[in-house]
Protein backbone atom coordinates (compact mmCIF):
# COMPACT_ATOMS: atom_id res chain seq x y z
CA UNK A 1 108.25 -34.79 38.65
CA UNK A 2 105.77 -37.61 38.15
CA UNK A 3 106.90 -40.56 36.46
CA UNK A 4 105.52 -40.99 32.49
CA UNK A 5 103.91 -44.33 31.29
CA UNK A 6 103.25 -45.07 27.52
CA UNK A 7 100.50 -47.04 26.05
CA UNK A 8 100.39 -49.25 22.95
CA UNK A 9 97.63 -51.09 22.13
CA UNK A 10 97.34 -54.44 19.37
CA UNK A 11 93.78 -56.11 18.81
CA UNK A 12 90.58 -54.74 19.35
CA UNK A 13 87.91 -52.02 20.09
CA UNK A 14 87.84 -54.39 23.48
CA UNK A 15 91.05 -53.78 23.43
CA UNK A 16 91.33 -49.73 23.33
CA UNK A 17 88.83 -49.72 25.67
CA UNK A 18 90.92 -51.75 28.83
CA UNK A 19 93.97 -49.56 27.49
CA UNK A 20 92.16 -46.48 28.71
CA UNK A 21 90.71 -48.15 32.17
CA UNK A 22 94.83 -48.96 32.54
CA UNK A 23 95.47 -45.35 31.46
CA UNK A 24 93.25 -43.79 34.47
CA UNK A 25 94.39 -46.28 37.38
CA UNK A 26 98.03 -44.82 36.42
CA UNK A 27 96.44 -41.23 36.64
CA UNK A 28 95.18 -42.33 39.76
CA UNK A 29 98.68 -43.73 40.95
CA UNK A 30 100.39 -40.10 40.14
CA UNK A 31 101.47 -41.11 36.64
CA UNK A 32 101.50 -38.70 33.69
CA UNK A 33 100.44 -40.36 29.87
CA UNK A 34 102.84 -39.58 27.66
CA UNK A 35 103.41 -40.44 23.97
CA UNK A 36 104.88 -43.70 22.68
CA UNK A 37 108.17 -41.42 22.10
CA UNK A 38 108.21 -39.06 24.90
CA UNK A 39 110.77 -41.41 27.06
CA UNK A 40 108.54 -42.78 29.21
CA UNK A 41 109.51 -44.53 32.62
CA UNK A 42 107.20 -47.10 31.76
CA UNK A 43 105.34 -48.76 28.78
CA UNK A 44 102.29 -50.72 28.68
CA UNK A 45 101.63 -52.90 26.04
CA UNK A 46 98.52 -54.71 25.41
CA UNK A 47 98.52 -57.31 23.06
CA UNK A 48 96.40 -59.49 21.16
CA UNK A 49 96.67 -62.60 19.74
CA UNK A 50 94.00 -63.44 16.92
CA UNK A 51 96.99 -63.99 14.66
CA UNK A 52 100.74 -65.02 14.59
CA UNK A 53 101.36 -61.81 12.80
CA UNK A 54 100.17 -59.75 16.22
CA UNK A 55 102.75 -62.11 18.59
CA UNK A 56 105.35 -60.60 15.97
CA UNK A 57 103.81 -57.09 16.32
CA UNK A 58 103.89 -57.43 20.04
CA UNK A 59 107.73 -58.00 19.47
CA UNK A 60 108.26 -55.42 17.18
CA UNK A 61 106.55 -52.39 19.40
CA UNK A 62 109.16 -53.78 22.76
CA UNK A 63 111.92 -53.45 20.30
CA UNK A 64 111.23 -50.21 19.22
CA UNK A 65 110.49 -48.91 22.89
CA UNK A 66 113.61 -49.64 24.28
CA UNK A 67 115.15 -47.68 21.29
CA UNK A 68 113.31 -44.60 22.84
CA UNK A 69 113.87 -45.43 26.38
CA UNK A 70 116.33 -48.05 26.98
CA UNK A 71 115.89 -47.83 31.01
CA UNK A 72 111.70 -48.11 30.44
CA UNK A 73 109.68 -50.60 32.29
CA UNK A 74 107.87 -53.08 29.79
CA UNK A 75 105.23 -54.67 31.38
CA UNK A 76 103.06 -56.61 28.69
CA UNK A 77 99.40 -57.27 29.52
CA UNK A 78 96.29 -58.56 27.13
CA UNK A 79 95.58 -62.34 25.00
CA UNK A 80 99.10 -62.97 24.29
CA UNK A 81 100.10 -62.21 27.80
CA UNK A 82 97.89 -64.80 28.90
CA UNK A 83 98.48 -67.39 26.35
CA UNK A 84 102.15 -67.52 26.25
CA UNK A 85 103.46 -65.73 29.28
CA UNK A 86 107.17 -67.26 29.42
CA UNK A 87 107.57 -66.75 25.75
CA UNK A 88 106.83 -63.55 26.43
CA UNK A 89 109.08 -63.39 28.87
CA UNK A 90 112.07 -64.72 26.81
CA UNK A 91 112.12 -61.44 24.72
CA UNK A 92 114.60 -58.87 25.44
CA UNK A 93 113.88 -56.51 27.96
CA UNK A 94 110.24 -56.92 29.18
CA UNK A 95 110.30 -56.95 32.81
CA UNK A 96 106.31 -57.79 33.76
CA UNK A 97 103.93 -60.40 31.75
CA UNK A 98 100.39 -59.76 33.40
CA UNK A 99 97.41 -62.36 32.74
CA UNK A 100 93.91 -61.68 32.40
CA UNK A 101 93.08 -62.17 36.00
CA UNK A 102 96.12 -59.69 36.71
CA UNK A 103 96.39 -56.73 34.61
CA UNK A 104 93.63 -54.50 36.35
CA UNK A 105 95.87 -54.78 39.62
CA UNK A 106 98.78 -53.38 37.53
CA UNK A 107 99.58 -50.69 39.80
CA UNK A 108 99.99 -52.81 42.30
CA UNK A 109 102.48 -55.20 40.47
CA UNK A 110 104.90 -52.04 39.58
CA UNK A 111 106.36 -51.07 42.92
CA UNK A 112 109.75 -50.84 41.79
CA UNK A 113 110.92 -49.68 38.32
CA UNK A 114 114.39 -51.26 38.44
CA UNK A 115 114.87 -53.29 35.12
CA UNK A 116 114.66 -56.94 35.80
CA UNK A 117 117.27 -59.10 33.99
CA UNK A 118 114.50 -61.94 34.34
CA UNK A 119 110.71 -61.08 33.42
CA UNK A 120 108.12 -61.19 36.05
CA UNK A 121 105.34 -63.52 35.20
CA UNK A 122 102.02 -63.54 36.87
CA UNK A 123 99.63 -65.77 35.14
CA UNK A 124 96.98 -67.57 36.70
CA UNK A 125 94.33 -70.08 34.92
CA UNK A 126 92.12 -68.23 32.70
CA UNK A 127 89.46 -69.80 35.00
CA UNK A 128 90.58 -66.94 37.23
CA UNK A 129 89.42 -64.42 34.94
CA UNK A 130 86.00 -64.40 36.37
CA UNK A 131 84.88 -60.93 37.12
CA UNK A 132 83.75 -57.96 34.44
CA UNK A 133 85.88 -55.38 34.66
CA UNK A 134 84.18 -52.26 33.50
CA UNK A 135 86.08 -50.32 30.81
CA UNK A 136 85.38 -47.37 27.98
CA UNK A 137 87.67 -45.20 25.94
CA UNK A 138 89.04 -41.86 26.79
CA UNK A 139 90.86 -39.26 24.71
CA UNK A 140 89.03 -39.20 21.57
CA UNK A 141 86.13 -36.47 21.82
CA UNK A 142 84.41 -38.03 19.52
CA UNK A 143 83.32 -41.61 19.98
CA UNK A 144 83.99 -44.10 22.65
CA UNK A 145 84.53 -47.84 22.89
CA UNK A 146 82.64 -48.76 25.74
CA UNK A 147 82.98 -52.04 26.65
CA UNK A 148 79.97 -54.05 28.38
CA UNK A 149 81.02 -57.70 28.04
CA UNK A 150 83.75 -59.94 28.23
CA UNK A 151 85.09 -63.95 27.46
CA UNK A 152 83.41 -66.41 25.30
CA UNK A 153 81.44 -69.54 25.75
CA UNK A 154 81.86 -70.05 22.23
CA UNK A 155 84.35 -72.61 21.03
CA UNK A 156 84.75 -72.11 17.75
CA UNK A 157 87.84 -74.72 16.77
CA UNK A 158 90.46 -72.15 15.26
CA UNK A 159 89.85 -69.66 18.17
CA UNK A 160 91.58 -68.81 21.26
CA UNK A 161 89.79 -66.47 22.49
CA UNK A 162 87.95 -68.42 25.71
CA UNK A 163 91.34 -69.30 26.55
CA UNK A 164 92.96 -65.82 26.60
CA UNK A 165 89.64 -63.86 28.51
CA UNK A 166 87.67 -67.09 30.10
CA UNK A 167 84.17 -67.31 30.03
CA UNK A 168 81.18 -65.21 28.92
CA UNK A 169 80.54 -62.24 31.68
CA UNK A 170 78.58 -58.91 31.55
CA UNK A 171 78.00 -55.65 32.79
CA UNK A 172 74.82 -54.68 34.64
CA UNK A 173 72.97 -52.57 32.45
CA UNK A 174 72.74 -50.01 35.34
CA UNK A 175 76.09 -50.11 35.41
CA UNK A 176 76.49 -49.41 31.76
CA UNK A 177 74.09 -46.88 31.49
CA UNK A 178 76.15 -45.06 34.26
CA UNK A 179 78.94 -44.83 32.24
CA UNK A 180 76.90 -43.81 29.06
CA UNK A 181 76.08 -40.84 31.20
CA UNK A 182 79.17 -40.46 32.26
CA UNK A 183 80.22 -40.25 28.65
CA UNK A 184 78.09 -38.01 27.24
CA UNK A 185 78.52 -35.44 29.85
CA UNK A 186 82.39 -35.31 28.38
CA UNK A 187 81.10 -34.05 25.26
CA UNK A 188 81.12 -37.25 22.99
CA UNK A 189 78.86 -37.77 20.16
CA UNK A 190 78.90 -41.71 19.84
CA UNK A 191 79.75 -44.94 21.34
CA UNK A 192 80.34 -48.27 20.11
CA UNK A 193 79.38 -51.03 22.04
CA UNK A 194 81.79 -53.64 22.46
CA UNK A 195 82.48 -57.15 24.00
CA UNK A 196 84.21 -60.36 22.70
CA UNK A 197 80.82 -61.87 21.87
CA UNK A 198 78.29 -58.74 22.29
CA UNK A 199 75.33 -60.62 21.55
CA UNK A 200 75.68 -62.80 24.21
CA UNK A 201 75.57 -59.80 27.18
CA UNK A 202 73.56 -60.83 30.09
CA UNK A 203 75.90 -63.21 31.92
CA UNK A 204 76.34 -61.99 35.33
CA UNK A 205 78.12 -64.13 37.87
CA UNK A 206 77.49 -67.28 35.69
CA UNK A 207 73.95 -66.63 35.20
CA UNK A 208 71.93 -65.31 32.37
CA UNK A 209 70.22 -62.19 34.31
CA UNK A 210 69.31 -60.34 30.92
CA UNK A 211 69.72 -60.37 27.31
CA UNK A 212 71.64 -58.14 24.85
CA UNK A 213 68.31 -57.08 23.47
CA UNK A 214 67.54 -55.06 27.29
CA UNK A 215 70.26 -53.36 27.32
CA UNK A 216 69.72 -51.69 23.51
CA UNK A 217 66.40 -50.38 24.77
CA UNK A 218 67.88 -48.93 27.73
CA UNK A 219 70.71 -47.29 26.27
CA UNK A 220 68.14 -45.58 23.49
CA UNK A 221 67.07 -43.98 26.36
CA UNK A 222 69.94 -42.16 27.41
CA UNK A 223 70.03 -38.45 27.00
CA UNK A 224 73.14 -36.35 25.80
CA UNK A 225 74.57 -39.59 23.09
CA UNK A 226 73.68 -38.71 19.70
CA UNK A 227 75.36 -41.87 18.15
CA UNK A 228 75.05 -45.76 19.49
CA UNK A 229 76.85 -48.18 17.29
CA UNK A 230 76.92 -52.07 17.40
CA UNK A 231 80.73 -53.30 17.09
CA UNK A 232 80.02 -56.80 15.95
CA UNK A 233 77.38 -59.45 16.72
CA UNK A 234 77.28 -63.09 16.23
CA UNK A 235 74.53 -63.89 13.44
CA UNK A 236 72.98 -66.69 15.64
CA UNK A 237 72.23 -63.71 18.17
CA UNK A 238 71.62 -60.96 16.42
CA UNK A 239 67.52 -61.57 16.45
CA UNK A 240 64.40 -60.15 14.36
CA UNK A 241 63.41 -57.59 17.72
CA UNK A 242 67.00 -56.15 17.44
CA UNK A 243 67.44 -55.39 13.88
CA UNK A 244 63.55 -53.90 14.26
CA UNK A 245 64.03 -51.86 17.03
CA UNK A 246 67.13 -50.66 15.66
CA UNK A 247 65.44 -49.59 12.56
CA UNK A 248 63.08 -47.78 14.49
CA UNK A 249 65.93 -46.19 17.05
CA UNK A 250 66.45 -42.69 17.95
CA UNK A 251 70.28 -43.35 18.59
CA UNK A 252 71.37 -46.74 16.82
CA UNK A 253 72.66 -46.07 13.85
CA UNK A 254 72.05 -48.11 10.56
CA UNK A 255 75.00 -50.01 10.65
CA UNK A 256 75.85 -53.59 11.51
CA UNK A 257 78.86 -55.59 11.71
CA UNK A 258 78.45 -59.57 11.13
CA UNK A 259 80.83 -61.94 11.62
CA UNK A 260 80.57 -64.82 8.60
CA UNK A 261 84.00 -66.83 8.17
CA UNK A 262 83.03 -68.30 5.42
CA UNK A 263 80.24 -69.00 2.92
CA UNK A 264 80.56 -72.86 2.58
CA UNK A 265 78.69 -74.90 5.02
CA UNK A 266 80.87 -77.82 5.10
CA UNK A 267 83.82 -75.07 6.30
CA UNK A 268 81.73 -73.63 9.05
CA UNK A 269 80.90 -77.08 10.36
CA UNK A 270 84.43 -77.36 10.65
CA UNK A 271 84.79 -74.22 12.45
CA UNK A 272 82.48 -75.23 14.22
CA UNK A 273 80.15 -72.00 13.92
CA UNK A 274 76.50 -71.96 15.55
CA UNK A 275 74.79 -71.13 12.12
CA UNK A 276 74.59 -71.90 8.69
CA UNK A 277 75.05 -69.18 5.58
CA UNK A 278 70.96 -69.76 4.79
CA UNK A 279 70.47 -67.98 8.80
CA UNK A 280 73.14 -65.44 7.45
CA UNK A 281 71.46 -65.27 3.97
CA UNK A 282 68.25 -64.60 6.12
CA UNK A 283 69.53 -61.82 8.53
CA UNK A 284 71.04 -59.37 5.74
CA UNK A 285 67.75 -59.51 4.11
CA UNK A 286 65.65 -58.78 6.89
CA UNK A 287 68.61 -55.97 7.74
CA UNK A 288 68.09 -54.91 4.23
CA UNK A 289 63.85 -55.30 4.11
CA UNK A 290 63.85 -52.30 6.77
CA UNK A 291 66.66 -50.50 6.31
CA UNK A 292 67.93 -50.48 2.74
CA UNK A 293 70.37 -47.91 3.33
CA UNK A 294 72.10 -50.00 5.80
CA UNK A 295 75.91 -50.44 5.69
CA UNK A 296 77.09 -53.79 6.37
CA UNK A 297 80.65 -55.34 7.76
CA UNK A 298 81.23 -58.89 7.23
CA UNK A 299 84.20 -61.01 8.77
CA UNK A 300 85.87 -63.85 6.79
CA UNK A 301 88.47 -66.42 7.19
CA UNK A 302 90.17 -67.76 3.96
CA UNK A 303 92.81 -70.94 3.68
CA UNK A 304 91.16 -73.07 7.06
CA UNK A 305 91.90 -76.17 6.76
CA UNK A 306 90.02 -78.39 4.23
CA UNK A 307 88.77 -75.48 2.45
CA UNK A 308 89.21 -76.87 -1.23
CA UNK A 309 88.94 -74.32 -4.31
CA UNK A 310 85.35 -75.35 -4.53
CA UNK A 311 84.55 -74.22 -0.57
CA UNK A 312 86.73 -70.90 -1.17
CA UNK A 313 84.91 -70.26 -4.55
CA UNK A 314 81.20 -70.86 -3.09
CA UNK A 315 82.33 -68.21 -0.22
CA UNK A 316 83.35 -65.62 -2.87
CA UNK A 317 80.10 -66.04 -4.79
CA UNK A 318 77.85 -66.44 -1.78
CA UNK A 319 79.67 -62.74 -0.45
CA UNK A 320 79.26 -61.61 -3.89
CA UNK A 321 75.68 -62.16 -4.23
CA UNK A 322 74.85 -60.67 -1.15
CA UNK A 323 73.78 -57.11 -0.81
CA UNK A 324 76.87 -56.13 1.91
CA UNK A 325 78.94 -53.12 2.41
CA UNK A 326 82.80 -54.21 2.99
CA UNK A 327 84.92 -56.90 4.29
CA UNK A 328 87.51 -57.52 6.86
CA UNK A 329 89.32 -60.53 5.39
CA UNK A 330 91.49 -62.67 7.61
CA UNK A 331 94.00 -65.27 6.44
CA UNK A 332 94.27 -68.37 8.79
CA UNK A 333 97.11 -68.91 10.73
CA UNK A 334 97.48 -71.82 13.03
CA UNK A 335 97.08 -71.38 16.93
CA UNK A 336 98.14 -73.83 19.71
CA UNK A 337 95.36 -75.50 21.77
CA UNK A 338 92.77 -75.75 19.20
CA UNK A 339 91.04 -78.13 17.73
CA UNK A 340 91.80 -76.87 13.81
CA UNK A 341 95.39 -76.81 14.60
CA UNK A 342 95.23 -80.61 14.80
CA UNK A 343 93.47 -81.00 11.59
CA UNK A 344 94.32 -82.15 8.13
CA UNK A 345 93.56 -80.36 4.73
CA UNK A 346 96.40 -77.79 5.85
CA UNK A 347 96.36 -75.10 2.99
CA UNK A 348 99.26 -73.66 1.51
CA UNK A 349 100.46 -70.67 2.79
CA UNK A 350 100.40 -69.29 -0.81
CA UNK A 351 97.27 -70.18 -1.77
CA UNK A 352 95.63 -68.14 1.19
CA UNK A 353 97.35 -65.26 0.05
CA UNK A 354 96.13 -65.79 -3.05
CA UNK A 355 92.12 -66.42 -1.57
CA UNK A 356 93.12 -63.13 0.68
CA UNK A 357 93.89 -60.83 -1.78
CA UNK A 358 90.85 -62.32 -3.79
CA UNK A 359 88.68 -61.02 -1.25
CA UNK A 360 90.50 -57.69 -0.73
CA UNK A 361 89.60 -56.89 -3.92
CA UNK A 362 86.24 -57.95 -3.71
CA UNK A 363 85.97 -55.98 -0.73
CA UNK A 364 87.13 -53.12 -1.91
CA UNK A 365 84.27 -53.54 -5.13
CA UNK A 366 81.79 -53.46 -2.52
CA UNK A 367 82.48 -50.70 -0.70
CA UNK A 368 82.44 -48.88 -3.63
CA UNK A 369 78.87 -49.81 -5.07
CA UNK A 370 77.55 -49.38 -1.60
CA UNK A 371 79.04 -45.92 -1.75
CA UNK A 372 77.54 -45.10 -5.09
CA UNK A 373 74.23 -45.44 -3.68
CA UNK A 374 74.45 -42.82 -1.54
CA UNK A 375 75.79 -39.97 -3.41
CA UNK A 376 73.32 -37.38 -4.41
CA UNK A 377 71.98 -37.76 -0.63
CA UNK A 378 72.30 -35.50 2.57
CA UNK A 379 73.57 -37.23 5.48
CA UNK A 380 74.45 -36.32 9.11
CA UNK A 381 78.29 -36.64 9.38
CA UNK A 382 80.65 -36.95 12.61
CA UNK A 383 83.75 -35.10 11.94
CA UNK A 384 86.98 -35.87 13.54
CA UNK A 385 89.98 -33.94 14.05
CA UNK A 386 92.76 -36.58 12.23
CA UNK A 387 94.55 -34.47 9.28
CA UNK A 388 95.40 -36.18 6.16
CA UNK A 389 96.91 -34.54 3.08
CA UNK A 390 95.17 -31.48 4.51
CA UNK A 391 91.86 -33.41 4.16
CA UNK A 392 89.35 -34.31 7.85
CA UNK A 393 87.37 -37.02 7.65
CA UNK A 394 84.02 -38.25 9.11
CA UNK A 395 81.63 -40.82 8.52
CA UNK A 396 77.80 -40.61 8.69
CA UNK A 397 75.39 -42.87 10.55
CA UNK A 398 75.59 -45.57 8.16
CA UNK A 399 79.49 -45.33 8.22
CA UNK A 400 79.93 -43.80 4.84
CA UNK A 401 83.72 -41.81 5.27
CA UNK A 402 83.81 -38.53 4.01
CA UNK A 403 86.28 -35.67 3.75
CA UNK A 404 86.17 -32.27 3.66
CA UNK A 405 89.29 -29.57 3.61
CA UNK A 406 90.14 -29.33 7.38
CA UNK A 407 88.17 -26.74 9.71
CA UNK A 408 88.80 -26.80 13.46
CA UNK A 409 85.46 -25.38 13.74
CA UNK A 410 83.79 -28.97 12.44
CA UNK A 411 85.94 -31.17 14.67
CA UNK A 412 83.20 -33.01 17.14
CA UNK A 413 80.66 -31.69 15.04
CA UNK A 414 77.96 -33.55 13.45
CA UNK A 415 76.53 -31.49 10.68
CA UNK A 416 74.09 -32.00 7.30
CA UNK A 417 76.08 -32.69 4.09
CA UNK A 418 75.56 -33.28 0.66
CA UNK A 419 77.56 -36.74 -0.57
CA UNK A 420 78.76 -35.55 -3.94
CA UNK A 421 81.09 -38.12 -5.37
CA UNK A 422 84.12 -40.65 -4.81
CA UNK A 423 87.46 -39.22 -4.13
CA UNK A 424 90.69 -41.03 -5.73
CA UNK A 425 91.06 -42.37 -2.10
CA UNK A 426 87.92 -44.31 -2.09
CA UNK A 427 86.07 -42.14 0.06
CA UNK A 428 83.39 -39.83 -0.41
CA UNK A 429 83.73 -35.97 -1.07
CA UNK A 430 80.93 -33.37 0.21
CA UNK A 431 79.10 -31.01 -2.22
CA UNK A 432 81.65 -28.45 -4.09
CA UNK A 433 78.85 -26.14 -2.38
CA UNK A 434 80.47 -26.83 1.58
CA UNK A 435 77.30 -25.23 2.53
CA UNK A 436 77.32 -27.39 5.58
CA UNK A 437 73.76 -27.33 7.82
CA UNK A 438 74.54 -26.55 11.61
CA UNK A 439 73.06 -29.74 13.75
């Protein structure tokens, strides 16, 4: 029998998308997938490590393996495997910690599966980490996480990201629209694009060969996708011909996601951010000016350090005042090797719960008002084949979830509905009607 290898994945779309390159090259070794707790001979775990909370996932998840398989391989690969490799390696049975320059030779770093009573390490300088590694998501019918760049040149002073994946690097956009074809001929409906700073695509072997801006016009061009969807993208890069040509696109949808941090100058000088809120003031309106109906995703850190009541309460008005969708709220946490981990004005850990919640709530008011506007319409939705409370959900181009009573028949389907109103969950219930419109 073939031996079984497990996957768990922390982090990211970028993430997801290097589990499922590491998925085939164990196909291609003779390997069968299995589920998390199907006793796999091996487990993979790729972590990330944006926060302290995901070194304490990563933790948890080897914990919890060995409870299903005691005698598994643990080889741990991703951010935190690169950051902290002999911490890593100090936690009860893991036997492999892989860097960034290593993991994609996995297979041939397992060639025995004998428990080690001392972790492997291999770790080289993230300078090492040099060369794009293609990647895209595989298992979910309906959309993919196809990855197209990689690394930062960034150096935004709470992040450790250009330490963990090295510099900014790219795909060729033949390259990537390869793979776009290779996706939709498996019968997907969408892909997100996605990259640790998207908007900077283009890099190739240290030089600037093309812009983000190329590769959007040549991906509108590729037959079979119904669905292209931006991740995230840097407000500093996301430019007037991209939110235009988007508004005009066959396959983009009308959805952005925009990384902010936080609405009080002084803080993003701190952060040291490449923009000020009037350039982010300036995008969502132009975002808004052509497509009204436009769903918007902001990122924000709360509790950095030196962010007085004042700075936190000018962030929560600026957000409030500004015609956006939904939040994903971060609470800072300090990280080792930056520059705002060496800086006064520490907040208290209570009081960025406090801003965190805040925000959560605020979040949650917004998604709701931007969700009011659209009932009474008929929208294209993507179903998906997840089951909750006998409910399948979906969202429509402008990422608008809705459920509907579960019907294999819909799963993979993208179909005409009418948005009637807000279920008790917060998301949006089709017409009583379910006359739904076949594509």
């Amino acid at each position: 029998m073939n031996k079984k290898v497990a996957f768990y994945t922390l982090g990211c779309k970028l993430n997801y998308s290097e589990t499922s390159t590491l998925g085939r090259l164990f196909s291609n070794a003779g390997f069968d997938t299995v589920d998390f707790t199907d006793t796999p001979d091996v487990y993979v775990i790729n972590t990330c490590s944006v926060t302290d909370n995901a070194d304490k996932k990563c933790k948890k998840v080897v914990k919890e393996a060995l409870k299903v398989s005691p005698n598994a391989y643990v080889t741990i690969v991703g951010c935190y495997a690169q950051l902290k490799p002999k911490e890593i390696a100090e936690i009860p049975g893991v036997d492999m910690v892989l860097g960034a320059a290593e993991k994609f030779q996995i297979i041939d770093h397992i060639t025995d599966l004998t428990k080690n009573p001392k972790a492997l390490v291999y770790n080289q300088p993230v300078s090492h980490a040099n060369q794009f590694v293609p990647a895209f998501s595989f298992g979910d019918r309906t959309r993919t996480f196809l990855k197209v760049q990689d690394g930062c040149d960034y150096s935004c002073s709470f992040c450790t990201i250009p330490l963990a994946r090295g510099a900014s690097r790219s795909d060729t956009i033949d390259s990537v629209i390869e793979q776009a074809k290779q996706i939709a001929a498996s019968g997907v409906k969408e892909i997100v694009l996605t990259g640790v700073n998207l908007g900077d695509f283009g890099i190739i072997n240290g030089k600037r060969e093309t812009k983000f801006f190329n590769l959007v016009q040549a991906l509108d061009e590729v037959e079979g996708i119904d669905r292209i969807r931006i991740s995230s993208i840097e407000p500093n890069l996301l430019t007037d011909e991209i939110i235009e040509f988007v508004a005009a696109s066959k396959r983009f949808v009308p959805h952005f996601h925009i990384p902010l941090q936080s609405g009080s100058n002084k803080i993003l000088s701190g952060m040291r951010r490449r923009y000020k809120r009037e350039l982010y003031a300036d995008r969502v309106a132009k975002i808004k000016q052509l497509m009204p109906d436009c769903c918007i995703g902001v990122d924000v850190i709360v509790g950095f350090p030196t962010e007085t009541r004042e700075d936190f309460v000018d962030t929560y008005n600026f957000l409030n005042d500004l015609d956006i969708s939904y939040l994903h709220v971060f609470t800072y946490s300090e990280r080792e090797h930056t520059l705002a981990a060496e800086m006064s004005g520490v907040v208290p850990g209570s009081t960025r719960a406090d801003r965190s919640k805040m925000l959560h709530i605020l979040s949650d008011k917004k998604r709701r008002a931007f969700y009011e506007t659209q009932l009474g319409r008929t929208d294209e939705v993507l179903f998906e084949g997840d089951i909750k409370d006998g409910y399948m959900h979906g969202f429509t181009r402008n990422y608008v979830k809705v459920r509907t009573k579960f019907d294999p028949v819909l799963v993979n389907e993208l179909k005409t509905v009418g948005l009637a109103n807000i279920s008790p969950d917060g998301d949006v219930d089709i017409t009583e009607s379910q006359e739904i419109l076949v594509h």
